[in-house]
Protein backbone atom coordinates (compact mmCIF):
# COMPACT_ATOMS: atom_id res chain seq x y z
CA UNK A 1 0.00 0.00 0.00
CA UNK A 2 1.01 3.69 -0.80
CA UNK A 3 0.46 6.20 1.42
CA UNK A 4 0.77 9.89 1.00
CA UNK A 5 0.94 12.33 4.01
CA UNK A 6 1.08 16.09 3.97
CA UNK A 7 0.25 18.82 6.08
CA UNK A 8 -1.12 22.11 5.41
CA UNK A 9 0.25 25.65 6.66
CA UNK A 10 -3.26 26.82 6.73
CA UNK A 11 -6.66 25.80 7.81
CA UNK A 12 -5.67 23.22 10.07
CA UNK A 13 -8.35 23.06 12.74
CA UNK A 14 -11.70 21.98 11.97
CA UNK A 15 -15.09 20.98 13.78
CA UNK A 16 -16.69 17.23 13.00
CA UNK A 17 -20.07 18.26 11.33
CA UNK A 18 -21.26 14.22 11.10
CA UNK A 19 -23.99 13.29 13.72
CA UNK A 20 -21.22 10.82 15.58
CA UNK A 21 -18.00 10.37 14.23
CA UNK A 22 -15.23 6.93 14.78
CA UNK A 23 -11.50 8.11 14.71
CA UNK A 24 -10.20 5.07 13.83
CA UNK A 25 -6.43 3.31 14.54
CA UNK A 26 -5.61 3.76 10.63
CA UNK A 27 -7.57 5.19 7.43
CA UNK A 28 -9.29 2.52 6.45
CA UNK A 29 -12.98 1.80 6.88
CA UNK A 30 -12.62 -1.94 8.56
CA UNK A 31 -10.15 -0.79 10.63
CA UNK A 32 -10.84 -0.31 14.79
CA UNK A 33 -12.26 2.64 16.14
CA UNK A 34 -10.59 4.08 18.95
CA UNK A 35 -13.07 6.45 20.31
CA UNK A 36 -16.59 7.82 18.88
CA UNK A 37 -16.81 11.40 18.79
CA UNK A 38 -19.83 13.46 19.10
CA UNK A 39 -20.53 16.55 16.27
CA UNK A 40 -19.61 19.60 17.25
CA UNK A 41 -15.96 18.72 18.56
CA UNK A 42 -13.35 21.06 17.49
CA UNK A 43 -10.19 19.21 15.95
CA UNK A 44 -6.92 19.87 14.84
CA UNK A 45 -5.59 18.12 11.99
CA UNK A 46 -2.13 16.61 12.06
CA UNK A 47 -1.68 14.93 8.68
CA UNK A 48 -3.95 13.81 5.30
CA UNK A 49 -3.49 10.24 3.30
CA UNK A 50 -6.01 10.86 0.70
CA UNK A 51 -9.87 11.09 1.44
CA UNK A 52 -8.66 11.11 5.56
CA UNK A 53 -7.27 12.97 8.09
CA UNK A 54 -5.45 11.88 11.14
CA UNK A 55 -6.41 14.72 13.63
CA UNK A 56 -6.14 15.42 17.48
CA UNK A 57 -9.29 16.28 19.91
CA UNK A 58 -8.42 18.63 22.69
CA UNK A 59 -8.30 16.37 24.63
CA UNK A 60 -4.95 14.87 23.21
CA UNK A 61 -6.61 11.65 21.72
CA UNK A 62 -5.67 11.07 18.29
CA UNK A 63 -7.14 9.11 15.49
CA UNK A 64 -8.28 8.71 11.80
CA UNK A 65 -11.26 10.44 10.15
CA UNK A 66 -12.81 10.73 6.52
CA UNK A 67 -12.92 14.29 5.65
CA UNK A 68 -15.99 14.38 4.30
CA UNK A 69 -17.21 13.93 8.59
CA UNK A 70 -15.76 17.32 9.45
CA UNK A 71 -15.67 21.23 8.30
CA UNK A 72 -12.68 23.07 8.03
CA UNK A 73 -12.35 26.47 10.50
C-alpha cells in the first residue's frame, strides 16, 4: 500500500459536522475505532493520506477520520 501524508500551513483546525463520528487506529474503513466522537468537537488536523485525516481532539486523543465527517475552520 502507498500512502501519501502532507500537512497544510493553513486551515488546520476543523469541527466534525457528522452526527457521531469513529477516529479510527488507521484510514481505512474496517479498521478499529478508537473512540466515537460526538458533532460539534473542534479538531486539529495533524496529517492527510487521501480522502482522511489523522487529527487530534483537545483532549490529546488522536485518530483517523474521513474528511468528508468534518468542516474546516
Amino acid at each position: 500500500m502507498i500512502t501519501y501524508y502532507s500537512t497544510q500551513p493553513h486551515k488546520n483546525h476543523a469541527i466534525i459536522t457528522a452526527y457521531l463520528v469513529s477516529l479510527k487506529t488507521s484510514p481505512q474503513d474496517n479498521s478499529s475505532t478508537t473512540i466515537q466522537v460526538p458533532g460539534g468537537n473542534k479538531v486539529s488536523i495533524l496529517k492527510r493520506n487521501y480522502d482522511w485525516l489523522y487529527v487530534q481532539l483537545e483532549t490529546g486523543q488522536e485518530g483517523w477520520v474521513e474528511e468528508r465527517m468534518i468542516k474546516r475552520i
